[in-house]
PDB file of N, CA and C in Angstrom:
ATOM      1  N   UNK A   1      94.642 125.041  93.339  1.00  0.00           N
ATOM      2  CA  UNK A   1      94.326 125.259  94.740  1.00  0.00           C
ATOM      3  C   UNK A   1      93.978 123.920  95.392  1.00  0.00           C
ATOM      4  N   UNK A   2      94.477 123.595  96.674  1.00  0.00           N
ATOM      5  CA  UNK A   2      94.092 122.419  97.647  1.00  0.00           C
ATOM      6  C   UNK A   2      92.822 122.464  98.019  1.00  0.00           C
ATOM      7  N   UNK A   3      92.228 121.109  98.158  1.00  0.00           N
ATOM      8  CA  UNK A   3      91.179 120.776  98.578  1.00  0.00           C
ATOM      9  C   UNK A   3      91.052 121.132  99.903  1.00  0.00           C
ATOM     10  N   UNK A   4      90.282 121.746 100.819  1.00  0.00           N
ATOM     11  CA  UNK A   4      90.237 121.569 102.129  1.00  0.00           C
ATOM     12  C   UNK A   4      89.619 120.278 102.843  1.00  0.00           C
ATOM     13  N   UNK A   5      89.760 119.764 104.116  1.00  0.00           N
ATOM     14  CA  UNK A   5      89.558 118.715 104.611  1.00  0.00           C
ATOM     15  C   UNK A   5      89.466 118.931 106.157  1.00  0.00           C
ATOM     16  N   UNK A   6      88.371 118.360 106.783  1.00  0.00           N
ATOM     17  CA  UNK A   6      88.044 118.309 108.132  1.00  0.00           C
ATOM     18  C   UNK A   6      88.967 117.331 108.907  1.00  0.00           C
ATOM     19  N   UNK A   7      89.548 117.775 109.327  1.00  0.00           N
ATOM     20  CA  UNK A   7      90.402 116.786 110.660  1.00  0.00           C
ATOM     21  C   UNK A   7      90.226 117.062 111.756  1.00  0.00           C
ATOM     22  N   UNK A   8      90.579 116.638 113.046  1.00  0.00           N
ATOM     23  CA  UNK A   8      90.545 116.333 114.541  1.00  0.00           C
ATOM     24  C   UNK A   8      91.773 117.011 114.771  1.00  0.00           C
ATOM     25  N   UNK A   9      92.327 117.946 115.206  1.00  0.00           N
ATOM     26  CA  UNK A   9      93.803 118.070 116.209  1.00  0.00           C
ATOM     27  C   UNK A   9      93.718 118.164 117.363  1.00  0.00           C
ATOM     28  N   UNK A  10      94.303 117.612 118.259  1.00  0.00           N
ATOM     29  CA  UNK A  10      94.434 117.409 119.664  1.00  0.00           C
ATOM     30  C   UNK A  10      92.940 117.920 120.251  1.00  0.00           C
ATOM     31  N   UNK A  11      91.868 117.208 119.716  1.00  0.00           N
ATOM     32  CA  UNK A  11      90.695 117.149 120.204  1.00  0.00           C
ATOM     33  C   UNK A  11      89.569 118.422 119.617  1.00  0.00           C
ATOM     34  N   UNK A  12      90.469 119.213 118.498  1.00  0.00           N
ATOM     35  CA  UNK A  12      89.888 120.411 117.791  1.00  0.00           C
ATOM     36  C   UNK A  12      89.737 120.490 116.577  1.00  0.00           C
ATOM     37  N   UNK A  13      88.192 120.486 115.622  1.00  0.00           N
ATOM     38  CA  UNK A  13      88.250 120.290 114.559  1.00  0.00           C
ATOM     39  C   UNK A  13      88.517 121.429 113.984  1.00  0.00           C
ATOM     40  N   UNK A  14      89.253 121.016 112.785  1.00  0.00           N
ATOM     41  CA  UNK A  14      89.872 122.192 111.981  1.00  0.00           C
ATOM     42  C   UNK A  14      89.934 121.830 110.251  1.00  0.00           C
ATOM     43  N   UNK A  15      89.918 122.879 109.695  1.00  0.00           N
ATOM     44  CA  UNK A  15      90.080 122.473 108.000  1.00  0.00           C
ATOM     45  C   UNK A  15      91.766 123.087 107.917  1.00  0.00           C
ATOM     46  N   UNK A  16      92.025 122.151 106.537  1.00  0.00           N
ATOM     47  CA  UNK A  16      93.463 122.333 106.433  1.00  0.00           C
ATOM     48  C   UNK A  16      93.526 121.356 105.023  1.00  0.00           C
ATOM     49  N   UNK A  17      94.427 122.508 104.599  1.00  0.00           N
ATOM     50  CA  UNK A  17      94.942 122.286 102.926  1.00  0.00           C
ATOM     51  C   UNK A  17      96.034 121.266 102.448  1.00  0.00           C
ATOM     52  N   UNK A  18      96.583 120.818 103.809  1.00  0.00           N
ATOM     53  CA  UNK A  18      97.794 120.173 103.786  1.00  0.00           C
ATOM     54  C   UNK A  18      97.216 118.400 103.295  1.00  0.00           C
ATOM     55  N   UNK A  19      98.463 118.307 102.539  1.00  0.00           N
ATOM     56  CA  UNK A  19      98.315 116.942 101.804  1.00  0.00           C
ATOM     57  C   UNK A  19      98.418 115.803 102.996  1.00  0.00           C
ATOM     58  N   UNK A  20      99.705 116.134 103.683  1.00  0.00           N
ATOM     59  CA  UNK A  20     100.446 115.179 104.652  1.00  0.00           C
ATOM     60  C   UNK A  20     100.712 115.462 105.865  1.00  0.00           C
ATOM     61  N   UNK A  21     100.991 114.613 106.821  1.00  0.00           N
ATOM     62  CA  UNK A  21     101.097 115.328 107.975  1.00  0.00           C
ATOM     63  C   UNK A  21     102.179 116.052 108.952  1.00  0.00           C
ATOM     64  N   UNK A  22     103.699 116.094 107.860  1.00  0.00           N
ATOM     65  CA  UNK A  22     104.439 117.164 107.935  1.00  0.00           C
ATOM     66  C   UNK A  22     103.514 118.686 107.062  1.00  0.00           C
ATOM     67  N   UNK A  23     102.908 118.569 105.892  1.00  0.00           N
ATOM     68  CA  UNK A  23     102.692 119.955 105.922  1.00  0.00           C
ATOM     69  C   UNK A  23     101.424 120.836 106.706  1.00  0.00           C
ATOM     70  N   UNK A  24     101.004 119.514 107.537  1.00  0.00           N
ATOM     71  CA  UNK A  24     100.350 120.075 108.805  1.00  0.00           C
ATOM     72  C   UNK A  24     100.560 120.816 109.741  1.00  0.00           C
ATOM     73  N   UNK A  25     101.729 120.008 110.135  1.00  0.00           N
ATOM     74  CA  UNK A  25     102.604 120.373 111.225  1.00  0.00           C
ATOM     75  C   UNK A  25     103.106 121.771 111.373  1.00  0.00           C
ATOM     76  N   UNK A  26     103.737 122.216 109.968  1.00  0.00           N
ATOM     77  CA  UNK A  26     103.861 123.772 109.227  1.00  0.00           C
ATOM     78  C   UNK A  26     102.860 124.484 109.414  1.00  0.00           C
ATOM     79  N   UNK A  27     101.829 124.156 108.769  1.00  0.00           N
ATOM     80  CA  UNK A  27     100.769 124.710 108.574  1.00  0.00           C
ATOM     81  C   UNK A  27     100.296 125.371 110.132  1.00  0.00           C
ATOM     82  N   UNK A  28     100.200 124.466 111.112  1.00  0.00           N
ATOM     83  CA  UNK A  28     100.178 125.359 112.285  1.00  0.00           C
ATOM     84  C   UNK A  28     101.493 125.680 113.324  1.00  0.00           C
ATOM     85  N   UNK A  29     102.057 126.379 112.057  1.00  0.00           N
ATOM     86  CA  UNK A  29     103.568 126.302 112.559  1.00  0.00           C
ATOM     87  C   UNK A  29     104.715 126.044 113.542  1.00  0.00           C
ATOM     88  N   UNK A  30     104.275 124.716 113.171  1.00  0.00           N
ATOM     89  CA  UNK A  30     105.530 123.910 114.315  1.00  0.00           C
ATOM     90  C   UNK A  30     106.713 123.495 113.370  1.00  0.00           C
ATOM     91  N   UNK A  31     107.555 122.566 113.704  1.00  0.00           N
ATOM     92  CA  UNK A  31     108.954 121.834 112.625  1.00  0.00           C
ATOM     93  C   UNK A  31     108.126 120.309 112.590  1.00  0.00           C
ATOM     94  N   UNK A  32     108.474 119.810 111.705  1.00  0.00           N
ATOM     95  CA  UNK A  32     108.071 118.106 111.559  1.00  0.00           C
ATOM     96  C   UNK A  32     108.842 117.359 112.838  1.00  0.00           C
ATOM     97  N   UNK A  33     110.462 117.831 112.442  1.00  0.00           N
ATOM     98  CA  UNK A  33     111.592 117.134 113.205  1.00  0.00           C
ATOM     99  C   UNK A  33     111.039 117.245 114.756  1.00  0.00           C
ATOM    100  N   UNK A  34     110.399 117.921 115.478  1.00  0.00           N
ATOM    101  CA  UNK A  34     110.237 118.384 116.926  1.00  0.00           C
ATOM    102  C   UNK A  34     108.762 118.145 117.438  1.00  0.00           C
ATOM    103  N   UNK A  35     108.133 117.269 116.770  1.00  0.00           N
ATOM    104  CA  UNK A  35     107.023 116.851 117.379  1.00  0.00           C
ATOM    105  C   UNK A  35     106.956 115.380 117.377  1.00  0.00           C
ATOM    106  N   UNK A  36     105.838 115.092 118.006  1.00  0.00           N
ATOM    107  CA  UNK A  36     105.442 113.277 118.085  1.00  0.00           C
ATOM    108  C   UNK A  36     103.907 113.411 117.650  1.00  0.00           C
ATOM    109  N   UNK A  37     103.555 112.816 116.528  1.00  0.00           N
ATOM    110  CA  UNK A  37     102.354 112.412 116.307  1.00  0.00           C
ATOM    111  C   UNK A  37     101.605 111.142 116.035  1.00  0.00           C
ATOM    112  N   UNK A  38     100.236 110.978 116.914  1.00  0.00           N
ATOM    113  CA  UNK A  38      99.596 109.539 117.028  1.00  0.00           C
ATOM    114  C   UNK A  38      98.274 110.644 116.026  1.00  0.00           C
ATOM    115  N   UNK A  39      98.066 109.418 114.768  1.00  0.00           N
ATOM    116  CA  UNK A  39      97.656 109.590 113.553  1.00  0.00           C
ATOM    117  C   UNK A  39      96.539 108.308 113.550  1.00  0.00           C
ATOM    118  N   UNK A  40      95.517 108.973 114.114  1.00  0.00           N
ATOM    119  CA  UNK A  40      94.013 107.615 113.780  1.00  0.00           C
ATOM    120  C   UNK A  40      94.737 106.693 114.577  1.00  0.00           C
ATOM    121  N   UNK A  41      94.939 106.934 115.690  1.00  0.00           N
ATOM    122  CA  UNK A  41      95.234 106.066 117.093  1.00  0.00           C
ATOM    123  C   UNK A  41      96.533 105.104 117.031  1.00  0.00           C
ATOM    124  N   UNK A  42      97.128 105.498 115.842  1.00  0.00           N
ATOM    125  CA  UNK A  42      98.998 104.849 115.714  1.00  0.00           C
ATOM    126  C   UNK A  42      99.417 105.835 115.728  1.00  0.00           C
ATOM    127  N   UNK A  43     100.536 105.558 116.643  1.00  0.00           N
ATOM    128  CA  UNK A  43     101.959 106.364 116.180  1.00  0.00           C
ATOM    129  C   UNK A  43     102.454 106.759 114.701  1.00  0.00           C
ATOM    130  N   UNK A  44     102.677 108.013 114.361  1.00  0.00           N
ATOM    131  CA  UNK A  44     103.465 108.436 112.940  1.00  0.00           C
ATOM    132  C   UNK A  44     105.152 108.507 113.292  1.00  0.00           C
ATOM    133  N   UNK A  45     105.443 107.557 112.889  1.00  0.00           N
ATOM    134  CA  UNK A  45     107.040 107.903 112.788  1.00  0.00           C
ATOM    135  C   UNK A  45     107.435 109.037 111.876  1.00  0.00           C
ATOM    136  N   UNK A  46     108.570 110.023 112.800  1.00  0.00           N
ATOM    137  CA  UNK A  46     108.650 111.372 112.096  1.00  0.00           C
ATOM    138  C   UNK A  46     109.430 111.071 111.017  1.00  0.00           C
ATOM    139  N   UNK A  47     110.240 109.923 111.119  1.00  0.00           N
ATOM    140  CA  UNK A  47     110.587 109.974 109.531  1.00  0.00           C
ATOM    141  C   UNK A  47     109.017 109.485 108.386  1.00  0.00           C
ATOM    142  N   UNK A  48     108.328 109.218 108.501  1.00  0.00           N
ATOM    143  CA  UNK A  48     107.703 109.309 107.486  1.00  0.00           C
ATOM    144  C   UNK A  48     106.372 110.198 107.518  1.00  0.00           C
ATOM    145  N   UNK A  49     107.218 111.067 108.409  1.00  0.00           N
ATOM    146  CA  UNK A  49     105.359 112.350 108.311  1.00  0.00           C
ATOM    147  C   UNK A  49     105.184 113.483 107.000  1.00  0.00           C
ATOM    148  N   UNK A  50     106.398 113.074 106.470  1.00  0.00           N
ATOM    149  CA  UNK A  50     106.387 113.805 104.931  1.00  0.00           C
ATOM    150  C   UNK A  50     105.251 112.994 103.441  1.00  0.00           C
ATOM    151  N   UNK A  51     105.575 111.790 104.358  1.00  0.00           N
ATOM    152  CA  UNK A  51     104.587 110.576 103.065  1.00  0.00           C
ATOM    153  C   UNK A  51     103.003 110.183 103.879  1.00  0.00           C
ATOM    154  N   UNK A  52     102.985 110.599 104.961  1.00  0.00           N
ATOM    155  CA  UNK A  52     101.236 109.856 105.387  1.00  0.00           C
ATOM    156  C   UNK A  52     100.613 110.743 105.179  1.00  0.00           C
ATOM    157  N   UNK A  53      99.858 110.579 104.334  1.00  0.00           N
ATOM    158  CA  UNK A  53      98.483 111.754 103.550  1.00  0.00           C
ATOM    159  C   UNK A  53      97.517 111.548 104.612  1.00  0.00           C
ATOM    160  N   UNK A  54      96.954 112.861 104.450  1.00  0.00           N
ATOM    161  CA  UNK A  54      95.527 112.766 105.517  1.00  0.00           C
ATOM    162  C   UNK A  54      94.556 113.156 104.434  1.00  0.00           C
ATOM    163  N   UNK A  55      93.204 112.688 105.125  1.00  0.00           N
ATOM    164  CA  UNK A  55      92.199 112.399 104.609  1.00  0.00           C
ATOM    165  C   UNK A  55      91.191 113.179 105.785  1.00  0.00           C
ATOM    166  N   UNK A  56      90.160 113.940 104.650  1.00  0.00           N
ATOM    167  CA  UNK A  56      89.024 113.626 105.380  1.00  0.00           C
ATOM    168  C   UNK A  56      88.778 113.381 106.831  1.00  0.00           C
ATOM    169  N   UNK A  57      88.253 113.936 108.003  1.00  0.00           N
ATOM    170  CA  UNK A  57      88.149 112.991 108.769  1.00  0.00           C
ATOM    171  C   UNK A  57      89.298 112.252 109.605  1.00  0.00           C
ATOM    172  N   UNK A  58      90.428 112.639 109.546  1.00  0.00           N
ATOM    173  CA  UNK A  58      91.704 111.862 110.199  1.00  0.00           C
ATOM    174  C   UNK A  58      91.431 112.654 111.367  1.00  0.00           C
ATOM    175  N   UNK A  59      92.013 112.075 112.744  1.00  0.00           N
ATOM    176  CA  UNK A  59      92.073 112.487 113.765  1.00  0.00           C
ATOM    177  C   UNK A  59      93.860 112.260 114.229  1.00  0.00           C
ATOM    178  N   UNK A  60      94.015 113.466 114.674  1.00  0.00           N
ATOM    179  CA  UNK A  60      95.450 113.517 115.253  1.00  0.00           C
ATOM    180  C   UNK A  60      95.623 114.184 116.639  1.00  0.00           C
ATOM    181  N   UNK A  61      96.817 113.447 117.193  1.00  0.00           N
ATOM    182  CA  UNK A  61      97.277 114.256 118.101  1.00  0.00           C
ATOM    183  C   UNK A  61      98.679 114.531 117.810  1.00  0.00           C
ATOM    184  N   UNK A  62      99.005 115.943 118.490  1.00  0.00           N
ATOM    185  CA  UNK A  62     100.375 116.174 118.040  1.00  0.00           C
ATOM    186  C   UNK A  62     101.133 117.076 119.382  1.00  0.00           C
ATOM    187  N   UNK A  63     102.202 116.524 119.744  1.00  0.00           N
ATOM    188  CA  UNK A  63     102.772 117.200 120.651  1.00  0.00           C
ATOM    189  C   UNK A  63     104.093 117.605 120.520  1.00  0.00           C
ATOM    190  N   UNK A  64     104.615 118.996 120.613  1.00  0.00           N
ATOM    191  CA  UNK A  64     105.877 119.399 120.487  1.00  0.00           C
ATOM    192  C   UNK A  64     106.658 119.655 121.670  1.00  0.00           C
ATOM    193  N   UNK A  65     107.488 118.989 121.344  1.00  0.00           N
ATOM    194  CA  UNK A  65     109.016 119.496 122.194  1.00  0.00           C
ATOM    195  C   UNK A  65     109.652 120.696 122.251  1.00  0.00           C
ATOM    196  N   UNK A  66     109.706 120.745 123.498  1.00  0.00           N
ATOM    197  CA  UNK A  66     110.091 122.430 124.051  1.00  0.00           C
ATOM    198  C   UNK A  66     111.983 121.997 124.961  1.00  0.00           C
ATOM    199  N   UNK A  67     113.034 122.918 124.098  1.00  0.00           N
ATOM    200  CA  UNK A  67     114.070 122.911 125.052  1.00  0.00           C
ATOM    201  C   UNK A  67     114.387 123.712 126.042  1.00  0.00           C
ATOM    202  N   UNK A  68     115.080 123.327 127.140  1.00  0.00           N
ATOM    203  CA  UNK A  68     114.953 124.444 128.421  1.00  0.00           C
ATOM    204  C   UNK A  68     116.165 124.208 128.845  1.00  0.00           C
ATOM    205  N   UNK A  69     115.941 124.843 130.454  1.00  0.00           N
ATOM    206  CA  UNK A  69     116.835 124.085 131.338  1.00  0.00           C
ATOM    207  C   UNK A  69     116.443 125.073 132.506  1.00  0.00           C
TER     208      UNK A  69
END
């Protein structure tokens, strides 16, 4: 079983089991591919939101893309 861990999302603390910050992203079910996330005040490039582990304490923001017309 995963450790749980206190993080920040878009200004809301929350616990979450997720290693990284694609299985975050899941976790409050969005896609990795369709969001933009600033990770402890940098940008996460979505190609590597499968490899940046969160910790403890990380603060994120995360915003998803919506298609229309």
């Amino acid at each position: 079983m995963s450790e749980s861990i206190s993080i920040t999302v878009n200004g809301e603390t929350r616990r979450s089991t997720a290693s990284t910050i694609a299985g975050l992203v899941r976790e409050i079910g969005l896609k990795p591919e369709k969001v933009a996330v600033e990770h402890n005040g940098e940008i996460a490039p979505r190609s590597t939101l499968e490899d940046v582990p969160l910790k403890d304490g990380d603060q994120l923001e995360i915003v998803h893309f919506v298609g229309g017309g």
